[in-house]
Every structure is written in C-alpha cells, then in structure tokens.
PDB file of N, CA and C in Angstrom:
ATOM      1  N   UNK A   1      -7.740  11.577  11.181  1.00  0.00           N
ATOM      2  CA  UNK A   1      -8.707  10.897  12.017  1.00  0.00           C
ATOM      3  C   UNK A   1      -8.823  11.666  13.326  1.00  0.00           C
ATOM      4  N   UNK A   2     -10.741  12.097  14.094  1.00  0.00           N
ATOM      5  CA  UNK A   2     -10.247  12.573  15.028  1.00  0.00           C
ATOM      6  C   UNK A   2     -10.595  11.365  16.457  1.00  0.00           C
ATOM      7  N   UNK A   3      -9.286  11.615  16.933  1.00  0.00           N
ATOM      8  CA  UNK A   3      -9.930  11.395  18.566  1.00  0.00           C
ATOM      9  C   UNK A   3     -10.621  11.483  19.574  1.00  0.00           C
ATOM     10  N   UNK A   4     -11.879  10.174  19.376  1.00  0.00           N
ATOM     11  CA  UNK A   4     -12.232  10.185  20.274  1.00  0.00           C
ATOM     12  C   UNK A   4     -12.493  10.883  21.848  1.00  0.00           C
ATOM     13  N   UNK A   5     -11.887   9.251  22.230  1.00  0.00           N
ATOM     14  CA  UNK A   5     -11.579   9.101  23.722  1.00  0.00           C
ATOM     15  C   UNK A   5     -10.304   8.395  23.836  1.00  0.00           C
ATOM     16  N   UNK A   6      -9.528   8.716  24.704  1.00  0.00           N
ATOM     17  CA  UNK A   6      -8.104   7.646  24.775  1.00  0.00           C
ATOM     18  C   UNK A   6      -8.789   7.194  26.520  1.00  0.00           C
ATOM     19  N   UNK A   7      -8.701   5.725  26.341  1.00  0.00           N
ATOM     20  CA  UNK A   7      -9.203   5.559  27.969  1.00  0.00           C
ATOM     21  C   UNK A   7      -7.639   4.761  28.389  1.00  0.00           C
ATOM     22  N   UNK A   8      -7.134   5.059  29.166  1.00  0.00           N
ATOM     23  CA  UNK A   8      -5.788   4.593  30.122  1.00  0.00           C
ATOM     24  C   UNK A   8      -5.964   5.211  31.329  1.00  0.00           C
ATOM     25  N   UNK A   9      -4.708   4.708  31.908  1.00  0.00           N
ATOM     26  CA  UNK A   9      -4.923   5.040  33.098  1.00  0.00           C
ATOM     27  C   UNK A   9      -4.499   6.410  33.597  1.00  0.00           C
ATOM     28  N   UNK A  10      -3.705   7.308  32.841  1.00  0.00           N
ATOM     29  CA  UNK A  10      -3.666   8.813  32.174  1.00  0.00           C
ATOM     30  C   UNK A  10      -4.862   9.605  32.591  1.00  0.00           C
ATOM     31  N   UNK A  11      -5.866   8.927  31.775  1.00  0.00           N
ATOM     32  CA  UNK A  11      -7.347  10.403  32.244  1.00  0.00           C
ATOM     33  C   UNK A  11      -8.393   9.363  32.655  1.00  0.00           C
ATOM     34  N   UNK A  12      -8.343   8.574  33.341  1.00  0.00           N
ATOM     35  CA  UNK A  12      -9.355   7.770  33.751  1.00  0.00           C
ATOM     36  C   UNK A  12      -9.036   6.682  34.908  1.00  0.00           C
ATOM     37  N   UNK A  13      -9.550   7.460  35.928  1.00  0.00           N
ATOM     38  CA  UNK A  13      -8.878   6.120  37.105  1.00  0.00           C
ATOM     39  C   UNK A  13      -9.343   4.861  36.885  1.00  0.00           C
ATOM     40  N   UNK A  14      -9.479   4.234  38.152  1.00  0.00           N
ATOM     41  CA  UNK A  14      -9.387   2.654  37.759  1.00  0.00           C
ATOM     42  C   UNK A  14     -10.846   2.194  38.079  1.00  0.00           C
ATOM     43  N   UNK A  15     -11.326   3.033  39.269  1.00  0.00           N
ATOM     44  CA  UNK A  15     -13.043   2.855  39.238  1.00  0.00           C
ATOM     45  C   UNK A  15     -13.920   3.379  38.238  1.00  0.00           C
ATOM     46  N   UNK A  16     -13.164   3.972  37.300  1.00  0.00           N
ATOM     47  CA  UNK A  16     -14.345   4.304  36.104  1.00  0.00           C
ATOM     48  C   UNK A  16     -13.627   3.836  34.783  1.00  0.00           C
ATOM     49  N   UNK A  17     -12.663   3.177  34.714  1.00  0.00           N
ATOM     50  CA  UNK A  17     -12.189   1.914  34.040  1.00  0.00           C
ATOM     51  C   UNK A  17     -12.930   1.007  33.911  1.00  0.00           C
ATOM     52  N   UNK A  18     -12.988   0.670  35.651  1.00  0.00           N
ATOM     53  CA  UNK A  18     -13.929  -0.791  35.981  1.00  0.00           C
ATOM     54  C   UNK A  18     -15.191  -0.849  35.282  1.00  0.00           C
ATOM     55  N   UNK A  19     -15.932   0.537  35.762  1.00  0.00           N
ATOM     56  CA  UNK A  19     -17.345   0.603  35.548  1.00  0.00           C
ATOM     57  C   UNK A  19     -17.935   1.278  33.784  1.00  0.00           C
ATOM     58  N   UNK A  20     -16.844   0.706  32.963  1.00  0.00           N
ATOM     59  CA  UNK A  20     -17.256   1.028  31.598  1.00  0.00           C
ATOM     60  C   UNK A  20     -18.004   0.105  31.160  1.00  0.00           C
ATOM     61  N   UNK A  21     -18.813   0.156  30.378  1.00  0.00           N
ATOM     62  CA  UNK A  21     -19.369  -1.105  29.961  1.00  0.00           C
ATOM     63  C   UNK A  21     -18.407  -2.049  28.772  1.00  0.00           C
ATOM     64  N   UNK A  22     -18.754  -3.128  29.078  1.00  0.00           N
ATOM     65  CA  UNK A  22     -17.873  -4.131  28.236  1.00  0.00           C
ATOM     66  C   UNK A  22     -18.779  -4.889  27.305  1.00  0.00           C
ATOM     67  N   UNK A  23     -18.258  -4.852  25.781  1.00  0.00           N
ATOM     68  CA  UNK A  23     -18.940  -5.923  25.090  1.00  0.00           C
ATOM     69  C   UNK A  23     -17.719  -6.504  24.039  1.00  0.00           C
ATOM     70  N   UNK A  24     -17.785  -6.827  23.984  1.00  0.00           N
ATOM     71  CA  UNK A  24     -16.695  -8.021  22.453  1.00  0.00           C
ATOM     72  C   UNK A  24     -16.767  -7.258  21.301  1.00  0.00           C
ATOM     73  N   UNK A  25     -15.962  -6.739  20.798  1.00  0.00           N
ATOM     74  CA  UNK A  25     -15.894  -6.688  19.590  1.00  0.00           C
ATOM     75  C   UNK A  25     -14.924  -7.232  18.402  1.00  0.00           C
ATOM     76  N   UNK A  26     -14.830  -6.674  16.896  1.00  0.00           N
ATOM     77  CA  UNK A  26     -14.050  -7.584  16.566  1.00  0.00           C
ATOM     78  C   UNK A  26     -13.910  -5.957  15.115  1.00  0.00           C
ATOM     79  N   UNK A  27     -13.084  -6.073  14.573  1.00  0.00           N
ATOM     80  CA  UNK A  27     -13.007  -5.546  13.230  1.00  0.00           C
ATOM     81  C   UNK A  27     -12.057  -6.065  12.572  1.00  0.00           C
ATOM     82  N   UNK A  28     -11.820  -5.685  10.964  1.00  0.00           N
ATOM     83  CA  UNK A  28     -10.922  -6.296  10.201  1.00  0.00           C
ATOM     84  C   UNK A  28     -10.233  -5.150   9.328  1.00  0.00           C
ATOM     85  N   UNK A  29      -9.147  -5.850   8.560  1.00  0.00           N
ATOM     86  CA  UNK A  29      -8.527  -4.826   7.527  1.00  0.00           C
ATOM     87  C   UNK A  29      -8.806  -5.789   6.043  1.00  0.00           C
ATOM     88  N   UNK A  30      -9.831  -4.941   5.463  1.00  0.00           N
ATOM     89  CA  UNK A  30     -10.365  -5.410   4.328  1.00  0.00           C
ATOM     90  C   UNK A  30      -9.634  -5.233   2.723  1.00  0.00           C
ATOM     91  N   UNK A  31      -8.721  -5.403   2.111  1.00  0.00           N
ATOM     92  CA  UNK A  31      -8.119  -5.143   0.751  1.00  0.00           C
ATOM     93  C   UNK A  31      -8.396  -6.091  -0.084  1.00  0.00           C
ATOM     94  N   UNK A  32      -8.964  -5.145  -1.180  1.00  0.00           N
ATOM     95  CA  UNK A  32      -9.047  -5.640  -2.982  1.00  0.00           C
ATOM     96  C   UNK A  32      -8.009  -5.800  -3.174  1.00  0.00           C
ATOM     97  N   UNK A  33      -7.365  -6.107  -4.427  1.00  0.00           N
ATOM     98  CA  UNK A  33      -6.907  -6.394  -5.683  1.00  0.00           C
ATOM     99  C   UNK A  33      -5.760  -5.369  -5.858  1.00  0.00           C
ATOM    100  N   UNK A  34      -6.764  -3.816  -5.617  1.00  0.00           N
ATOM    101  CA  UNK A  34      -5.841  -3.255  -5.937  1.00  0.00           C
ATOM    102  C   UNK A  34      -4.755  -2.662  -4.551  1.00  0.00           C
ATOM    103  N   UNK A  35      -4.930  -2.983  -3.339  1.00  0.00           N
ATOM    104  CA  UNK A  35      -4.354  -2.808  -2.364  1.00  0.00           C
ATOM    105  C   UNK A  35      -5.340  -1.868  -1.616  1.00  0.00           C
ATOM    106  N   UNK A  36      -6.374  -1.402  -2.099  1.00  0.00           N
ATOM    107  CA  UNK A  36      -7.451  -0.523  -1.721  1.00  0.00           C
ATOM    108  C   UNK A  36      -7.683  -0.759  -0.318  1.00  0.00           C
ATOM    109  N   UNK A  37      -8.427  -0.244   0.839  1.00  0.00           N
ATOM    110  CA  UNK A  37      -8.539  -0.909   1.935  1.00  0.00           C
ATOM    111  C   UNK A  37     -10.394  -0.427   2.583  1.00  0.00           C
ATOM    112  N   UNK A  38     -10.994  -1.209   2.778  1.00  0.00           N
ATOM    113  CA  UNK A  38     -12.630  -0.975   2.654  1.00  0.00           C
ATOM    114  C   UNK A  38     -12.114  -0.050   4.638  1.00  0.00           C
ATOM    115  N   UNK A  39     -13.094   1.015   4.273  1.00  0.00           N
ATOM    116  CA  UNK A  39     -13.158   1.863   5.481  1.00  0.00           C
ATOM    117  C   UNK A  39     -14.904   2.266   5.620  1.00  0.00           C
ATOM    118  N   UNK A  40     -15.473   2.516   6.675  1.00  0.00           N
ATOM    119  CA  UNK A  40     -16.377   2.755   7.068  1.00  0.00           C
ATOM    120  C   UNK A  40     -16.828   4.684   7.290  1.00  0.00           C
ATOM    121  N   UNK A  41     -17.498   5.117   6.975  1.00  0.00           N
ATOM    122  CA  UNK A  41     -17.509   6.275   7.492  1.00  0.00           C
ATOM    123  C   UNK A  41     -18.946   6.784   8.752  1.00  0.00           C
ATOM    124  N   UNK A  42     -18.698   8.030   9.576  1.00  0.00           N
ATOM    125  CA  UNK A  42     -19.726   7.640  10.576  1.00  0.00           C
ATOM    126  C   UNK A  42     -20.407   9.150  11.046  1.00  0.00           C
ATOM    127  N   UNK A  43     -21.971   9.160   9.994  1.00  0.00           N
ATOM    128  CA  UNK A  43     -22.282  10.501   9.364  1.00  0.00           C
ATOM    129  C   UNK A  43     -22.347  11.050  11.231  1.00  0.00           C
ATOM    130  N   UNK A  44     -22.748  10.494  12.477  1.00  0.00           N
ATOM    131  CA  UNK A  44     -23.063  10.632  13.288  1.00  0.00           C
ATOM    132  C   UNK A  44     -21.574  11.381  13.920  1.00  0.00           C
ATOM    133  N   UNK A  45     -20.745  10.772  14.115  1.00  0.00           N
ATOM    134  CA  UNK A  45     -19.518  11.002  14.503  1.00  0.00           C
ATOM    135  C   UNK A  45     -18.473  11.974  13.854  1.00  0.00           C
ATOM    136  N   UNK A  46     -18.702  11.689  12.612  1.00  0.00           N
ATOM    137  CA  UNK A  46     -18.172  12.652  11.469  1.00  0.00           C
ATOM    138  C   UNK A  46     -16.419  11.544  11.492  1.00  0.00           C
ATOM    139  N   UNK A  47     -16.555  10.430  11.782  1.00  0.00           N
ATOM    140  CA  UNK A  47     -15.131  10.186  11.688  1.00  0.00           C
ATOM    141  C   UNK A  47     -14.906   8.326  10.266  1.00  0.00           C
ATOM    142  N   UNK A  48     -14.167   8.271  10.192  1.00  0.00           N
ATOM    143  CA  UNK A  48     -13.867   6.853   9.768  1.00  0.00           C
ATOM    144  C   UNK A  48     -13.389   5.590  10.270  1.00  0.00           C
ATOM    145  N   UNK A  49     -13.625   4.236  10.160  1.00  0.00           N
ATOM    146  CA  UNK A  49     -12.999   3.467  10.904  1.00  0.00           C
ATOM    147  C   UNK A  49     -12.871   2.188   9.890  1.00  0.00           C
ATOM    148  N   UNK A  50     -12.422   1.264   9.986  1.00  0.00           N
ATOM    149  CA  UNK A  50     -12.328  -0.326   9.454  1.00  0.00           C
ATOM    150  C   UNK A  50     -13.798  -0.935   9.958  1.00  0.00           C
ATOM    151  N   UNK A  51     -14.056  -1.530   8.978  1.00  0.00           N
ATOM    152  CA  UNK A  51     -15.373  -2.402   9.284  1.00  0.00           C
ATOM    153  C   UNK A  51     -15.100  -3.464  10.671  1.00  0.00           C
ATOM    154  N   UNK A  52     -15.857  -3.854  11.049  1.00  0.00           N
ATOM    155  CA  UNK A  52     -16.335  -4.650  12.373  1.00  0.00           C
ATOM    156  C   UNK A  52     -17.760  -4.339  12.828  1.00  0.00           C
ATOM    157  N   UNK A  53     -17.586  -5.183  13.861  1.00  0.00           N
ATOM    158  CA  UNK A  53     -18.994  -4.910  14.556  1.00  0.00           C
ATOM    159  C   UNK A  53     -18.988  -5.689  16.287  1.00  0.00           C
ATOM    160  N   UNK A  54     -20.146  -5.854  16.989  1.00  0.00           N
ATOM    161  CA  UNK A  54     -20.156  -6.145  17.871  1.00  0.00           C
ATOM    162  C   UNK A  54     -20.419  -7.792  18.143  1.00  0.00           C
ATOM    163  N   UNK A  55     -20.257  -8.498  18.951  1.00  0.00           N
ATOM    164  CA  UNK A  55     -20.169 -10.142  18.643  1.00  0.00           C
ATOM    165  C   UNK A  55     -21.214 -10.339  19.782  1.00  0.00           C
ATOM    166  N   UNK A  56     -22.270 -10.808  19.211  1.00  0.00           N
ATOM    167  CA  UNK A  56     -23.105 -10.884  20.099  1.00  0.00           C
ATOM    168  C   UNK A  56     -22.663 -12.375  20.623  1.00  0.00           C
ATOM    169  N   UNK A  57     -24.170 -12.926  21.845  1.00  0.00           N
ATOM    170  CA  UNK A  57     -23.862 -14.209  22.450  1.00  0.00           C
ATOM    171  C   UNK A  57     -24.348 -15.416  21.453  1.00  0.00           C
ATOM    172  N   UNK A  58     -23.144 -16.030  21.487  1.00  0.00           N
ATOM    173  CA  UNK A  58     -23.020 -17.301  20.282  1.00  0.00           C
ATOM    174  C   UNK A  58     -22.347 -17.474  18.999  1.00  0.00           C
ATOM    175  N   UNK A  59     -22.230 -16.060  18.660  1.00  0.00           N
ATOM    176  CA  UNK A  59     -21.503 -15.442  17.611  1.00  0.00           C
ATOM    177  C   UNK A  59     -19.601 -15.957  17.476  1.00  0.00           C
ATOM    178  N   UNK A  60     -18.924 -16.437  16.491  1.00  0.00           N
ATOM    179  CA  UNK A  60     -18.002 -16.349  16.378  1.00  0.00           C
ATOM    180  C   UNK A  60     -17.262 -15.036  15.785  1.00  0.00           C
ATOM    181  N   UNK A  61     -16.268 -14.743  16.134  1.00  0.00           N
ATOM    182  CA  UNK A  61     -15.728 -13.198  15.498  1.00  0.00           C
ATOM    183  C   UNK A  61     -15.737 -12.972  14.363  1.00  0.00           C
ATOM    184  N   UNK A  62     -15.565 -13.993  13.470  1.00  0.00           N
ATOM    185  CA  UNK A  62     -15.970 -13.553  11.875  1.00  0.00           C
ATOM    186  C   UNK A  62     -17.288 -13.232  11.592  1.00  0.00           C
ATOM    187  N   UNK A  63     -18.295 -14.015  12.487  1.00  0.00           N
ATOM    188  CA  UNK A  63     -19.953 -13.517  12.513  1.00  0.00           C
ATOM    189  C   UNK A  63     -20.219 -12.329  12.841  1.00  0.00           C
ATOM    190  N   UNK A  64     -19.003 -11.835  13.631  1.00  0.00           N
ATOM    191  CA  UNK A  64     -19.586 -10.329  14.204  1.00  0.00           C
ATOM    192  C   UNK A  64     -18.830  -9.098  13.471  1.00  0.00           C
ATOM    193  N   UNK A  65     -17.792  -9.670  12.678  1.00  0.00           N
ATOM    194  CA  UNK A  65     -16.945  -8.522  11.781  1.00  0.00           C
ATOM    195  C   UNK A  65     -18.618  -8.255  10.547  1.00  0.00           C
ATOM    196  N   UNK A  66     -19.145  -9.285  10.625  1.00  0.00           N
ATOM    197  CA  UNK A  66     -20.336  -9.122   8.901  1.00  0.00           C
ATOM    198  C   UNK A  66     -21.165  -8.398   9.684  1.00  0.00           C
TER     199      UNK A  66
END
C-alpha cells in the first residue's frame, strides 16, 4: 500500500492541522464466508482501501459506509 499523506504533528503544524477541511467519515471491514475481505481499488490514486464513504448531514454511519 502506498502512502499517502501521514498528517501529525511531525510534518504539519497545528495551523494547518486546524485549517484542513473536516468531514465525517466512516468505512468498514467487509468478509465472506470464505474469510475473503471486500477492498476497493482507486484507478485515480493507483492505491487500495476498505469500502466506506462520506456521511453526509442526516446520515447515520452505516448510511454512509453504502
């Protein structure tokens, strides 16, 4: 898997901490039957991740993992 961004307080002070944008998110760890585990891939990024998504306003977190 490649890395991103690591945001801490390491390579990112605290005023551009502050000023990241914030939204809710939520993801899950998805397994079949056979222990399989559902992964996402991201032709844009070139990387993989666990399904989720963003939780919009009103949304409960299982609404926003679909």
């Amino acid at each position: 898997m490649k890395l991103l961004k690591l945001f801490n307080p390491e390579n990112l002070s605290e005023s551009e901490i502050n000023n990241l944008p914030k939204r809710k998110t939520t993801r899950a760890i998805i397994q079949n039957e056979k222990g399989e585990i559902a992964m996402l891939y991201s032709n844009k990024f070139n990387y993989h991740e666990i399904p989720g998504g963003e939780v919009d306003e009103g949304e409960t977190l299982e609404q926003g993992i679909v």
